[in-house]
N, C-alpha and C. Protein backbone atom coordinates (compact mmCIF):
# COMPACT_ATOMS: atom_id res chain seq x y z
N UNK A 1 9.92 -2.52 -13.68
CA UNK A 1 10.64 -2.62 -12.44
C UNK A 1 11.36 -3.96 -12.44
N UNK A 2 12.87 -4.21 -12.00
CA UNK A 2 13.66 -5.28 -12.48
C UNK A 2 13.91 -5.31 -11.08
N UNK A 3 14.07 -6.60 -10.39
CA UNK A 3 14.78 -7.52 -9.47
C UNK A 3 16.24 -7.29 -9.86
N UNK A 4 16.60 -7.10 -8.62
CA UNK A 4 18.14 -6.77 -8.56
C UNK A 4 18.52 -8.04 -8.22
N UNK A 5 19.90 -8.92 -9.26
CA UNK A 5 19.78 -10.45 -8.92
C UNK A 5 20.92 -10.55 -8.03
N UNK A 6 20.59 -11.54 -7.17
CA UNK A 6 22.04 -11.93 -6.41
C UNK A 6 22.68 -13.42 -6.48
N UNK A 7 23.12 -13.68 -6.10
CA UNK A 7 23.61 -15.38 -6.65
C UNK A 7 23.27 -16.14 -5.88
N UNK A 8 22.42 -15.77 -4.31
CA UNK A 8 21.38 -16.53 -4.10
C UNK A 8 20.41 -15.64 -3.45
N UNK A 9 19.32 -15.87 -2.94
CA UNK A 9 17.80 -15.28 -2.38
C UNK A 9 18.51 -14.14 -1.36
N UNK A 10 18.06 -12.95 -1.88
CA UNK A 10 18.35 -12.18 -0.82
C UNK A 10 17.08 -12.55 0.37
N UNK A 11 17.87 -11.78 1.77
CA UNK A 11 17.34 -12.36 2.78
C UNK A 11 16.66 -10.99 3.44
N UNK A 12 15.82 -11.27 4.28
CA UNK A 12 15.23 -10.13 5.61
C UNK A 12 16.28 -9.10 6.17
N UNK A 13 17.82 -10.11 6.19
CA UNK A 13 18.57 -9.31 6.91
C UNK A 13 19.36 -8.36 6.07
N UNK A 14 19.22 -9.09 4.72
CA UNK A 14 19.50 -8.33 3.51
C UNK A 14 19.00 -6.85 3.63
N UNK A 15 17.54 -6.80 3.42
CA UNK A 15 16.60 -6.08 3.49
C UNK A 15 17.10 -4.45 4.41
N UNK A 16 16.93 -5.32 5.65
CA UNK A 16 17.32 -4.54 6.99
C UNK A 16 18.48 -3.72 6.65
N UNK A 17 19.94 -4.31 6.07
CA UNK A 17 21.36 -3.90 5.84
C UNK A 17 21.32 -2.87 4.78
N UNK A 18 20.18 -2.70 4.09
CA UNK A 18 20.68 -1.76 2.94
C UNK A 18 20.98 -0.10 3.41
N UNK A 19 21.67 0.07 2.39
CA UNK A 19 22.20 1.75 3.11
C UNK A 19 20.72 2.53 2.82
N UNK A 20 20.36 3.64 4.12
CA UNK A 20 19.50 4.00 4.48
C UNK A 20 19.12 5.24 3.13
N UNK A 21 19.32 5.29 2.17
CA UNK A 21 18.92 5.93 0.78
C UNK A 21 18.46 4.79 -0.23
N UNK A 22 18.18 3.79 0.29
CA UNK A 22 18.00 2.67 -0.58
C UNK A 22 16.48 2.20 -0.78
N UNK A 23 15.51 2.58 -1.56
CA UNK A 23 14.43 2.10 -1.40
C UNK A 23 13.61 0.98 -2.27
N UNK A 24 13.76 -0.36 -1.59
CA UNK A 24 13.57 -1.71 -2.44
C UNK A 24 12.30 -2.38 -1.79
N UNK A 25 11.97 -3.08 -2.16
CA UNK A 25 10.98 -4.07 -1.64
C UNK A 25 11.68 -5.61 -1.78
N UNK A 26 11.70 -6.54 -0.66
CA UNK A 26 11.90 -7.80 -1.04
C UNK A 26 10.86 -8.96 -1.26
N UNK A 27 10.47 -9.46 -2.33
CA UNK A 27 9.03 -9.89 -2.70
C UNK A 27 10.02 -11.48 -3.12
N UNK A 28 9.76 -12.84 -2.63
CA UNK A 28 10.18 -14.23 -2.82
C UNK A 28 11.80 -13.84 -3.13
N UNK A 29 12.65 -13.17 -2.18
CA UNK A 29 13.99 -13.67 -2.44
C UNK A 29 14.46 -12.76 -3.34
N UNK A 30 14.36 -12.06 -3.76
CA UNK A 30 14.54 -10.88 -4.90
C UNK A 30 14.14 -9.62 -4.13
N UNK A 31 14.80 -8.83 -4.19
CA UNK A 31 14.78 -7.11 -4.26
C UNK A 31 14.30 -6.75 -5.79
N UNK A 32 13.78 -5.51 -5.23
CA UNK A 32 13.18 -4.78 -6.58
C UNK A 32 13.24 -3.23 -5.78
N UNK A 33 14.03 -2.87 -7.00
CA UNK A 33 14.40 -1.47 -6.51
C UNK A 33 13.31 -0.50 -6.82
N UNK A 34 13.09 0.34 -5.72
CA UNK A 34 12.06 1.60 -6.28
C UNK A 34 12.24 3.07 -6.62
N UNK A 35 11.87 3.49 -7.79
CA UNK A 35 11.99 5.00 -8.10
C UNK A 35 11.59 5.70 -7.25
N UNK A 36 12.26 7.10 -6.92
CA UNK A 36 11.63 8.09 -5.88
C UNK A 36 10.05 8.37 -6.73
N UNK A 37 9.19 8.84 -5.66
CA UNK A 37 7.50 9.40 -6.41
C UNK A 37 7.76 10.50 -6.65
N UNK A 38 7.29 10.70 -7.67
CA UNK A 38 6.66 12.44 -8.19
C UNK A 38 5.73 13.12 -7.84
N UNK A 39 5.98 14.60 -7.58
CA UNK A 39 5.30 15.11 -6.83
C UNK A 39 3.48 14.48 -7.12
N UNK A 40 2.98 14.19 -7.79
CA UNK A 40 1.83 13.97 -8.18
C UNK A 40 1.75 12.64 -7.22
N UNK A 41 2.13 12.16 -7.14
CA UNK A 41 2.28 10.78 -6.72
C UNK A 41 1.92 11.24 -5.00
N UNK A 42 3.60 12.20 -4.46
CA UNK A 42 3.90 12.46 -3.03
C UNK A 42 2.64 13.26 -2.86
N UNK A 43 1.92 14.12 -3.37
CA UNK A 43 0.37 15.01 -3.31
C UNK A 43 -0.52 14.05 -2.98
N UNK A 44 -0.83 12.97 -3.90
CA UNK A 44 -2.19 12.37 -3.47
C UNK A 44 -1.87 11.34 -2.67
N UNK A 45 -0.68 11.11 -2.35
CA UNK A 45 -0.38 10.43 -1.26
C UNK A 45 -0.54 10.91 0.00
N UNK A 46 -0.41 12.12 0.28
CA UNK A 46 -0.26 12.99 1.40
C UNK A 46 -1.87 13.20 1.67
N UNK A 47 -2.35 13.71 0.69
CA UNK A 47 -4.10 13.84 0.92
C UNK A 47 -5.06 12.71 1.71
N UNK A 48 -4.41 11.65 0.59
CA UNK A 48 -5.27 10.18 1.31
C UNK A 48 -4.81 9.99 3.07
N UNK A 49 -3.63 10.09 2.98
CA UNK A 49 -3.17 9.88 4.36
C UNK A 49 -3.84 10.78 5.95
N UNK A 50 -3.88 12.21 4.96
CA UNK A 50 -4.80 13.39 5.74
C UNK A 50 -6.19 12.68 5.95
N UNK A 51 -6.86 12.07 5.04
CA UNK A 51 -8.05 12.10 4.88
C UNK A 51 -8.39 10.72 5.95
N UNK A 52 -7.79 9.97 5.59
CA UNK A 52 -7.91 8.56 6.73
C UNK A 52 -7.66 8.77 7.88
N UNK A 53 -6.21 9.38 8.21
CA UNK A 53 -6.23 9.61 9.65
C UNK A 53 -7.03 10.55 10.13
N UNK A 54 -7.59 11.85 9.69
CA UNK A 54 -8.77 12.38 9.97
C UNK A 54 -10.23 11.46 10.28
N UNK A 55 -10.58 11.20 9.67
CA UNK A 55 -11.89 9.74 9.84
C UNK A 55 -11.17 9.15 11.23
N UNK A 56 -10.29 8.25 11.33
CA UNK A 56 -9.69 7.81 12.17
C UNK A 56 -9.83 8.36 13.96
N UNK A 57 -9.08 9.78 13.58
CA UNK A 57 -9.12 10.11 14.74
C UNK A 57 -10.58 11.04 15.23
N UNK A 58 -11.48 11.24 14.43
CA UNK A 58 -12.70 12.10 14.26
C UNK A 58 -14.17 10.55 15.24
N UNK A 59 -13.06 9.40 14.65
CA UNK A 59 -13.91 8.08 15.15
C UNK A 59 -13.60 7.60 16.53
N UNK A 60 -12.09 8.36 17.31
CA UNK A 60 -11.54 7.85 18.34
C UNK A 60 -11.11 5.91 17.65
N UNK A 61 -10.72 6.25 17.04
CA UNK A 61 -10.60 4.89 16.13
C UNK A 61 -8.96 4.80 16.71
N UNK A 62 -8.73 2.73 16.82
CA UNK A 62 -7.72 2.38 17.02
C UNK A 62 -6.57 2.02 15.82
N UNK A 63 -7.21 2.29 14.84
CA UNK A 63 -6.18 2.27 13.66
C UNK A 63 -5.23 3.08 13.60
N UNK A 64 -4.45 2.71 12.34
CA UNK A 64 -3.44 3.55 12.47
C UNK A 64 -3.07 3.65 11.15
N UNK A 65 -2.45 4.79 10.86
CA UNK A 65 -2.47 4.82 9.25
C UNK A 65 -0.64 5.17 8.88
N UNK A 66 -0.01 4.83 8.16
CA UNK A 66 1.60 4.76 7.69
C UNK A 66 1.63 5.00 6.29
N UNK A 67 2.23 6.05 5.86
CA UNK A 67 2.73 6.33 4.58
C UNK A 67 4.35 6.10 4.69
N UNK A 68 4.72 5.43 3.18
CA UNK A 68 5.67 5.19 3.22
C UNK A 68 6.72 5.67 2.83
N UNK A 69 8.64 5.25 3.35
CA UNK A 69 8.83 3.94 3.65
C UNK A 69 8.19 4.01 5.21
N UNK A 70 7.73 2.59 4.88
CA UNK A 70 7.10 1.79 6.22
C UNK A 70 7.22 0.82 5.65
N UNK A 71 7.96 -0.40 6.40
CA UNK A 71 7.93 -1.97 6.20
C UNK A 71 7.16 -2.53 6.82
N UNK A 72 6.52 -3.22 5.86
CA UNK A 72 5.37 -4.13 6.38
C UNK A 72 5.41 -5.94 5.56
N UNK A 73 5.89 -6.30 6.59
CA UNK A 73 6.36 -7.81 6.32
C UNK A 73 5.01 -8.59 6.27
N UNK A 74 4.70 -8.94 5.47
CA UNK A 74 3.34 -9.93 5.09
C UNK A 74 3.07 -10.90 6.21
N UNK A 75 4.18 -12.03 6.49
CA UNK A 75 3.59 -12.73 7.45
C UNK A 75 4.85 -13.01 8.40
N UNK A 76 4.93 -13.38 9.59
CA UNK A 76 5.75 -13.86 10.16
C UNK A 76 6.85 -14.97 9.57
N UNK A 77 6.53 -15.57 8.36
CA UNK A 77 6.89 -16.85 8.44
C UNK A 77 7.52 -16.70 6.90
N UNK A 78 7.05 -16.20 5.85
CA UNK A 78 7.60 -14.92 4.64
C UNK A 78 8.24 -14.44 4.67
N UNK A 79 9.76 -14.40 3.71
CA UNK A 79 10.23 -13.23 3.71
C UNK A 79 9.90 -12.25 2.62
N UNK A 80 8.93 -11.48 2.64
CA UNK A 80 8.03 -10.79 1.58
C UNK A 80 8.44 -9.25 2.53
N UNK A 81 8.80 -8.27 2.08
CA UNK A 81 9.03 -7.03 2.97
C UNK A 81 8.58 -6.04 1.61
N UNK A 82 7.30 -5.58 1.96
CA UNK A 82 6.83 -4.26 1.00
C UNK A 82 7.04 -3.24 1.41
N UNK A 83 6.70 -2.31 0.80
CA UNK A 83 6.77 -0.87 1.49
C UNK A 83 5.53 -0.16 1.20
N UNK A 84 4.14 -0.55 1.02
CA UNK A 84 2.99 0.41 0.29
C UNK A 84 3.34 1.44 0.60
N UNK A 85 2.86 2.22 -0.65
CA UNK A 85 2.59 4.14 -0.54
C UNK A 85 1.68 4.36 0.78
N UNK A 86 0.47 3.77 1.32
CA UNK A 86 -0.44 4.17 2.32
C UNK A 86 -0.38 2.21 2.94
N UNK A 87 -0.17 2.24 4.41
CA UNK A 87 -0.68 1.50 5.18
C UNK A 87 -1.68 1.91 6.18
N UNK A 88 -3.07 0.74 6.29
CA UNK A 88 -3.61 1.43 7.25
C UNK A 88 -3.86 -0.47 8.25
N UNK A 89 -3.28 -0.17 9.73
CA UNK A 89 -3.31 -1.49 10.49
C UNK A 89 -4.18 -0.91 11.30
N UNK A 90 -5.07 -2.10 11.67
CA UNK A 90 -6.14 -2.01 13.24
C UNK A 90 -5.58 -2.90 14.34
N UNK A 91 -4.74 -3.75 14.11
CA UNK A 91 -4.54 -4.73 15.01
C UNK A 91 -3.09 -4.14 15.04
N UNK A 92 -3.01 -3.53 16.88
CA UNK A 92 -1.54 -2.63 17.08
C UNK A 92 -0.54 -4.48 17.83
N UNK A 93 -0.88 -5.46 17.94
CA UNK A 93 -0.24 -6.12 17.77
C UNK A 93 0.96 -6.52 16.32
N UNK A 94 0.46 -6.28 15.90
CA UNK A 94 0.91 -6.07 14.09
C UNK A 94 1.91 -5.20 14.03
N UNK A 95 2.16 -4.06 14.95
CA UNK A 95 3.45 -3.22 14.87
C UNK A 95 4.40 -3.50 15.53
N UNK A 96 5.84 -3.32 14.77
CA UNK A 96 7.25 -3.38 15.69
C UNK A 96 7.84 -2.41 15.34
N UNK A 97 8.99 -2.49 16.09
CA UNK A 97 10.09 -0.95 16.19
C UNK A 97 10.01 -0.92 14.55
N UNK A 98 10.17 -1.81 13.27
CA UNK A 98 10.53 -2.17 12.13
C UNK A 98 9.64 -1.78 11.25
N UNK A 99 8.60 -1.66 11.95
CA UNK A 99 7.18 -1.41 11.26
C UNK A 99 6.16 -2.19 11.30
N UNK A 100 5.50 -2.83 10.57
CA UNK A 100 4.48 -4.16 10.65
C UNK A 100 4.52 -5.69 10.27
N UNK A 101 4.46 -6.32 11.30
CA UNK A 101 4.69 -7.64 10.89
C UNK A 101 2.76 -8.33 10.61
N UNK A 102 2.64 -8.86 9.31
CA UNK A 102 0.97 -9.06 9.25
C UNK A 102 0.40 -8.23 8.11
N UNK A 103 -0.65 -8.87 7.97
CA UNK A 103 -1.50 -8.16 6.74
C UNK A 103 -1.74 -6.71 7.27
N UNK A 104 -1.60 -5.55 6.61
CA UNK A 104 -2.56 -4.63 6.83
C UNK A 104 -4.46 -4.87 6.48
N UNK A 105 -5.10 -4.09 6.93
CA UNK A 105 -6.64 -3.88 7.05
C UNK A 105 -6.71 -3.01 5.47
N UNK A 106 -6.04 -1.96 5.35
CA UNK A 106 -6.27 -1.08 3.76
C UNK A 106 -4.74 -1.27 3.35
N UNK A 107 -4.06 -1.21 2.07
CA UNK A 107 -3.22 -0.83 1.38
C UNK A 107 -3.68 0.10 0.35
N UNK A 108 -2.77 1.16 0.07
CA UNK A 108 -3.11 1.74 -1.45
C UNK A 108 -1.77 2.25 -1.75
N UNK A 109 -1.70 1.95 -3.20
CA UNK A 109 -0.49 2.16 -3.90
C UNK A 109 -1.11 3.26 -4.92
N UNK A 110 -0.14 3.83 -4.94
CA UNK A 110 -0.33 4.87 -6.32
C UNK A 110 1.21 4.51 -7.49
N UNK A 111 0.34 4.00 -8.74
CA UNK A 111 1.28 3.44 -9.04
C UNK A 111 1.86 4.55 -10.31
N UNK A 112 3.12 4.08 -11.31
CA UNK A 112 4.04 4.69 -11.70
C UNK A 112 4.14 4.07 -12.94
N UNK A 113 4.39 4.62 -14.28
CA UNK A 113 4.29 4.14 -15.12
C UNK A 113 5.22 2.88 -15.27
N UNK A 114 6.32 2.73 -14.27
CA UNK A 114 7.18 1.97 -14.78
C UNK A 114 6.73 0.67 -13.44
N UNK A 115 5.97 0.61 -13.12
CA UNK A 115 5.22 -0.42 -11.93
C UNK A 115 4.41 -1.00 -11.94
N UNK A 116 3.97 -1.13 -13.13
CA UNK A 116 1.92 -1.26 -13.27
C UNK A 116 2.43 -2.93 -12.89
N UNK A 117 3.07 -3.80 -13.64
CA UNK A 117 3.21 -5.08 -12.93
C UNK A 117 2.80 -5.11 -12.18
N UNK A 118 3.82 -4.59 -11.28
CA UNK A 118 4.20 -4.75 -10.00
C UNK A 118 3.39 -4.51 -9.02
N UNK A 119 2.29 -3.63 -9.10
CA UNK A 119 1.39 -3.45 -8.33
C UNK A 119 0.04 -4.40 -8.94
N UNK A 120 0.08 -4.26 -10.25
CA UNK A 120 -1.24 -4.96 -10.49
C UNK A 120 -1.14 -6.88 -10.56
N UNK A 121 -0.50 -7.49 -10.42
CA UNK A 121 -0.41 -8.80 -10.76
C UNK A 121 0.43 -9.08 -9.68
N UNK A 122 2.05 -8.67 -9.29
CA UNK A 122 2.82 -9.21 -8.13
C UNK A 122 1.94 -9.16 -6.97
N UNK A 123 1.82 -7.38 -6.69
CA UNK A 123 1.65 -6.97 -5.10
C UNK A 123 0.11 -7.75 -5.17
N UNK A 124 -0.90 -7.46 -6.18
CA UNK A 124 -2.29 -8.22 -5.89
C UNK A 124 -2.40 -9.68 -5.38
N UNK A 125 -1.30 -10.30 -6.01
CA UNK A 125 -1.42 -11.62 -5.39
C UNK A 125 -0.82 -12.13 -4.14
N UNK A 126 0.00 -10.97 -3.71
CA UNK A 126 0.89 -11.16 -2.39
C UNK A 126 0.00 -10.57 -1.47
N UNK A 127 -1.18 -9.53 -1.06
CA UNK A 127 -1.41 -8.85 -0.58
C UNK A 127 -3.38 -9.82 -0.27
N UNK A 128 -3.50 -10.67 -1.66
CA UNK A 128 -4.39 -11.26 -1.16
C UNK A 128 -3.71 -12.81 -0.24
N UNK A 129 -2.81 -13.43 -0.85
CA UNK A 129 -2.36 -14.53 0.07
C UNK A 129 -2.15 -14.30 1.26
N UNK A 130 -1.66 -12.75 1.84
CA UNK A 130 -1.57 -12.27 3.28
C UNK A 130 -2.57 -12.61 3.56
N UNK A 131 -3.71 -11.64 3.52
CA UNK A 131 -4.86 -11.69 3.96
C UNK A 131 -5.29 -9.85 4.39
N UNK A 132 -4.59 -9.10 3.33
CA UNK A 132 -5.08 -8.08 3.26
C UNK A 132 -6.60 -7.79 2.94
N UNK A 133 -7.25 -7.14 3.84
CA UNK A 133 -8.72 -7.34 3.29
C UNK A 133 -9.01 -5.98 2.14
N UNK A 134 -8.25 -4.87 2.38
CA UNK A 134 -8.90 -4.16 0.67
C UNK A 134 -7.16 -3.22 0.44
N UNK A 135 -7.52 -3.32 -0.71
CA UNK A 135 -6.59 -3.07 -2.01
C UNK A 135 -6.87 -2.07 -2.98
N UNK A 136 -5.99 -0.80 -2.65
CA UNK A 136 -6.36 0.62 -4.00
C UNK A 136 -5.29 0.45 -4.75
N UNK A 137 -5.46 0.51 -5.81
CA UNK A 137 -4.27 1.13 -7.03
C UNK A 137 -4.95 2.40 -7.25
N UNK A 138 -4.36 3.55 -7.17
CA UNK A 138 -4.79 4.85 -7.57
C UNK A 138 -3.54 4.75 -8.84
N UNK A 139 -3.96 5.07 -10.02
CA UNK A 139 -3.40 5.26 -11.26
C UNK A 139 -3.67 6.61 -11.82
N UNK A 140 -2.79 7.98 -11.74
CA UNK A 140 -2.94 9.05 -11.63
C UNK A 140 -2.47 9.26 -13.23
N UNK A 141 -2.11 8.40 -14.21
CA UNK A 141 -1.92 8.71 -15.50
C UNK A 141 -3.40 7.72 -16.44
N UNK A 142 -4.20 6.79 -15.68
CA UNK A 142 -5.34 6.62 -16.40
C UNK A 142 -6.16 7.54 -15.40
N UNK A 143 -6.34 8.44 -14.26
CA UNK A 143 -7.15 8.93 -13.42
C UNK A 143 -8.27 8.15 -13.09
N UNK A 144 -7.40 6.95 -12.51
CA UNK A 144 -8.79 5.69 -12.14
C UNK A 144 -8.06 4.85 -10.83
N UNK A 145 -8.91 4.39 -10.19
CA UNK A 145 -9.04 3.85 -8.81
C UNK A 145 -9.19 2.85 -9.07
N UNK A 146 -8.24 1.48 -9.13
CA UNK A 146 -8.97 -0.05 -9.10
C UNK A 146 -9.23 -0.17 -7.95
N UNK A 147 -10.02 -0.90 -6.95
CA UNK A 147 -10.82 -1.36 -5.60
C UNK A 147 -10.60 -2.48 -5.56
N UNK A 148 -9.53 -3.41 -4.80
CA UNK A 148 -9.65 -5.04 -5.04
C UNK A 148 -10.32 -4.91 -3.29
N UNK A 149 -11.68 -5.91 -3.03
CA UNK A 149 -11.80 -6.07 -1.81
C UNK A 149 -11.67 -7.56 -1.44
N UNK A 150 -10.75 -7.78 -0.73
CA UNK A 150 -9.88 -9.64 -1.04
C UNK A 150 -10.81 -10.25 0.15
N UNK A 151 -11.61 -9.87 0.84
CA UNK A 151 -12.18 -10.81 1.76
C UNK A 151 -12.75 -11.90 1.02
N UNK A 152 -12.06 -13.37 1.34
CA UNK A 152 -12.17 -14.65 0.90
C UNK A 152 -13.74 -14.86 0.59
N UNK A 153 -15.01 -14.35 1.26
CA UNK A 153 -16.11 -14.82 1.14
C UNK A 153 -16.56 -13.99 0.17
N UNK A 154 -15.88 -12.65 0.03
CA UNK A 154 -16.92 -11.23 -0.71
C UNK A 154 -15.96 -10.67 -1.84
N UNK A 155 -14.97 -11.67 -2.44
CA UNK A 155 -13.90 -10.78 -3.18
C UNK A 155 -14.39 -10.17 -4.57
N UNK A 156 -13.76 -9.04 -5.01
CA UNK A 156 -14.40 -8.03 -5.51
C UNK A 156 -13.82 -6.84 -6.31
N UNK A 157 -13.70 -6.78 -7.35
CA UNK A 157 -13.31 -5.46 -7.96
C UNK A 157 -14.02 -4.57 -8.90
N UNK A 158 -13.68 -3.24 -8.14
CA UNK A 158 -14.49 -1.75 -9.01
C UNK A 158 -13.51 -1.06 -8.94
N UNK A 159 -13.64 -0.53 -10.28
CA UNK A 159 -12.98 0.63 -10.70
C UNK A 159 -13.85 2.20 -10.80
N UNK A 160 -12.82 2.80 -10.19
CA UNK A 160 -13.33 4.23 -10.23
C UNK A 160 -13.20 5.44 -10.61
N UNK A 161 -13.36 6.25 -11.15
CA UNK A 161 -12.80 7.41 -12.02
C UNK A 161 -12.50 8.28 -10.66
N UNK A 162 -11.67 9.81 -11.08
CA UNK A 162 -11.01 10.46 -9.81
C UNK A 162 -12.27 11.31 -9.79
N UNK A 163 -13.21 11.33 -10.36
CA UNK A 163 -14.38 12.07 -9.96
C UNK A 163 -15.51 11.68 -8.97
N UNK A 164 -15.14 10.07 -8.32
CA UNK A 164 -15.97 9.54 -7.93
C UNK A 164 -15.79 9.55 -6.32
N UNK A 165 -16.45 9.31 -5.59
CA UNK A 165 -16.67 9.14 -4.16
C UNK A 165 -17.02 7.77 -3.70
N UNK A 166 -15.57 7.11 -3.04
CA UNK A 166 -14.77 5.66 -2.81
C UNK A 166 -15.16 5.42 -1.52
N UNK A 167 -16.35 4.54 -1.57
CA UNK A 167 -15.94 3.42 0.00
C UNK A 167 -15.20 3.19 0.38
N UNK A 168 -14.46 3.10 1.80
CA UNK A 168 -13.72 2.70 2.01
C UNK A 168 -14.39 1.29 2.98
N UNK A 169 -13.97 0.28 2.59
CA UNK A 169 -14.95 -1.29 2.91
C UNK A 169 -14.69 -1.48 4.32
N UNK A 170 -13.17 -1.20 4.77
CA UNK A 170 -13.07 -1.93 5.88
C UNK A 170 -13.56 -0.73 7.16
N UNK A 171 -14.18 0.03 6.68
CA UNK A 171 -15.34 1.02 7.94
C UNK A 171 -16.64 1.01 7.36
N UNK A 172 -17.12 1.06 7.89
CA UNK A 172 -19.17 1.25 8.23
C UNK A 172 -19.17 2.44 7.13
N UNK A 173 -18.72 3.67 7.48
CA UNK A 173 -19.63 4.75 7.06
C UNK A 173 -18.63 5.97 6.95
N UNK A 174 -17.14 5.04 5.98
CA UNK A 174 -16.34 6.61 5.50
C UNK A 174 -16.13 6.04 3.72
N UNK A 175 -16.00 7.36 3.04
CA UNK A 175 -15.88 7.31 2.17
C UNK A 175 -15.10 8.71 1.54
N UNK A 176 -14.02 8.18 0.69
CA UNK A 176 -13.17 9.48 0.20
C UNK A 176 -13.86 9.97 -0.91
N UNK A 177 -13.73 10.86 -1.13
CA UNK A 177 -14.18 12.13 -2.44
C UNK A 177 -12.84 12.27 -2.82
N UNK A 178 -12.70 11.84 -4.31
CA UNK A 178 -11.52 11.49 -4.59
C UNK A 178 -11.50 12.76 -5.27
N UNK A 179 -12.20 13.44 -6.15
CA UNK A 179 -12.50 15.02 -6.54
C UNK A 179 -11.54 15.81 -5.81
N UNK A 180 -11.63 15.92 -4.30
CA UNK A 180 -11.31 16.68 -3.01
C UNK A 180 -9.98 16.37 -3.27
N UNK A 181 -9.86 15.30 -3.36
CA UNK A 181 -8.37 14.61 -2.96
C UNK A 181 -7.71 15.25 -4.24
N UNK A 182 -8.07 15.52 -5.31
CA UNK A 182 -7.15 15.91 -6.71
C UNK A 182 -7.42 17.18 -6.54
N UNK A 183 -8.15 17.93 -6.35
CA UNK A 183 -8.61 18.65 -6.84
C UNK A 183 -7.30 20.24 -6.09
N UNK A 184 -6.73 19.93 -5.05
CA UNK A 184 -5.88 20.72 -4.23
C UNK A 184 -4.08 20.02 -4.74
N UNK A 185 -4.40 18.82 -5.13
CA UNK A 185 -2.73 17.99 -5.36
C UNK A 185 -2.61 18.32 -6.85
N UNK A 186 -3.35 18.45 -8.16
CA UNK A 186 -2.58 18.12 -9.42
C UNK A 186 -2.79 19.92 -10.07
């Protein structure tokens, strides 16, 4: 995935202006353009999303869950504008007409052969400096789940095969069956 260069830092408003078929992320001043997902990708994306907001609303829970595009600007003060495959925010202060300004509570990316960077080394280190507290890479061509859980006191990574059944950290007592989740998408 290549940064689209400009002759100086693209900006937020940059971001905002692009024609509405345009799907980039702006990460330190640079755009990085994104490939449309494949159905494999748009499937277990759609599942996870079923499956959280189910828990969610089964909990009368104030979260809220966003598959993307959804912009979610890291911090007020950053111009960092991602787009994760799955957002999930608890704090509805955190939302604008724009989407989310603030760490999300869960991210998960399902990444793409031509992204692994980008999700594993860029977005990991942008997503812990927010103060995202947990982090999925679902990797549907190794069929494995990395788990980053970034809380500063408890940080943490497991990996998981798609046969396995995934905590999800930032609730008490849900957990996906990732089996379930493939087992109807591939």
């Amino acid at each position: 995935m290549d940064a689209l260069k400009p002759e100086s830092p693209f900006t937020e408003e940059d971001f905002y202006n692009m024609p509405g078929d345009a799907h980039a992320e702006l990460i330190d001043g640079e755009l990085f353009a994104m490939a449309p997902p494949s159905r494999i990708h748009q499937g277990i994306s759609r599942a996870l999303v079923v499956s959280i907001d189910n828990y969610i609303k089964s909990k009368n829970g104030n979260c809220r869950v966003y598959s993307a595009p959804f912009a979610v600007k890291l911090s007020e003060d950053a111009e960092n504008i991602v787009e994760p495959d799955i957002s999930v925010i608890c704090d509805e202060n955190k939302l604008t007409d724009r989407g989310c300004t603030g760490a999300p509570d869960l991210i998960i990316e399902i990444a793409s052969p031509n992204n692994y960077r980008h999700d594993y080394v860029r977005k990991l280190k942008l997503y812990d400096d927010a103060g995202v507290r947990e982090y999925w890479i679902v990797n549907p061509l190794e069929k494995n789940i990395v788990v980053y859980f970034l809380e500063k006191d408890n940080f943490r990574m497991t990996t998981y095969r798609f046969t396995d059944v995934i905590p999800v950290s930032i609730y008490e007592d849900f957990s996906i069956d990732f089996a379930k989740i493939i087992s109807g998408e591939l």
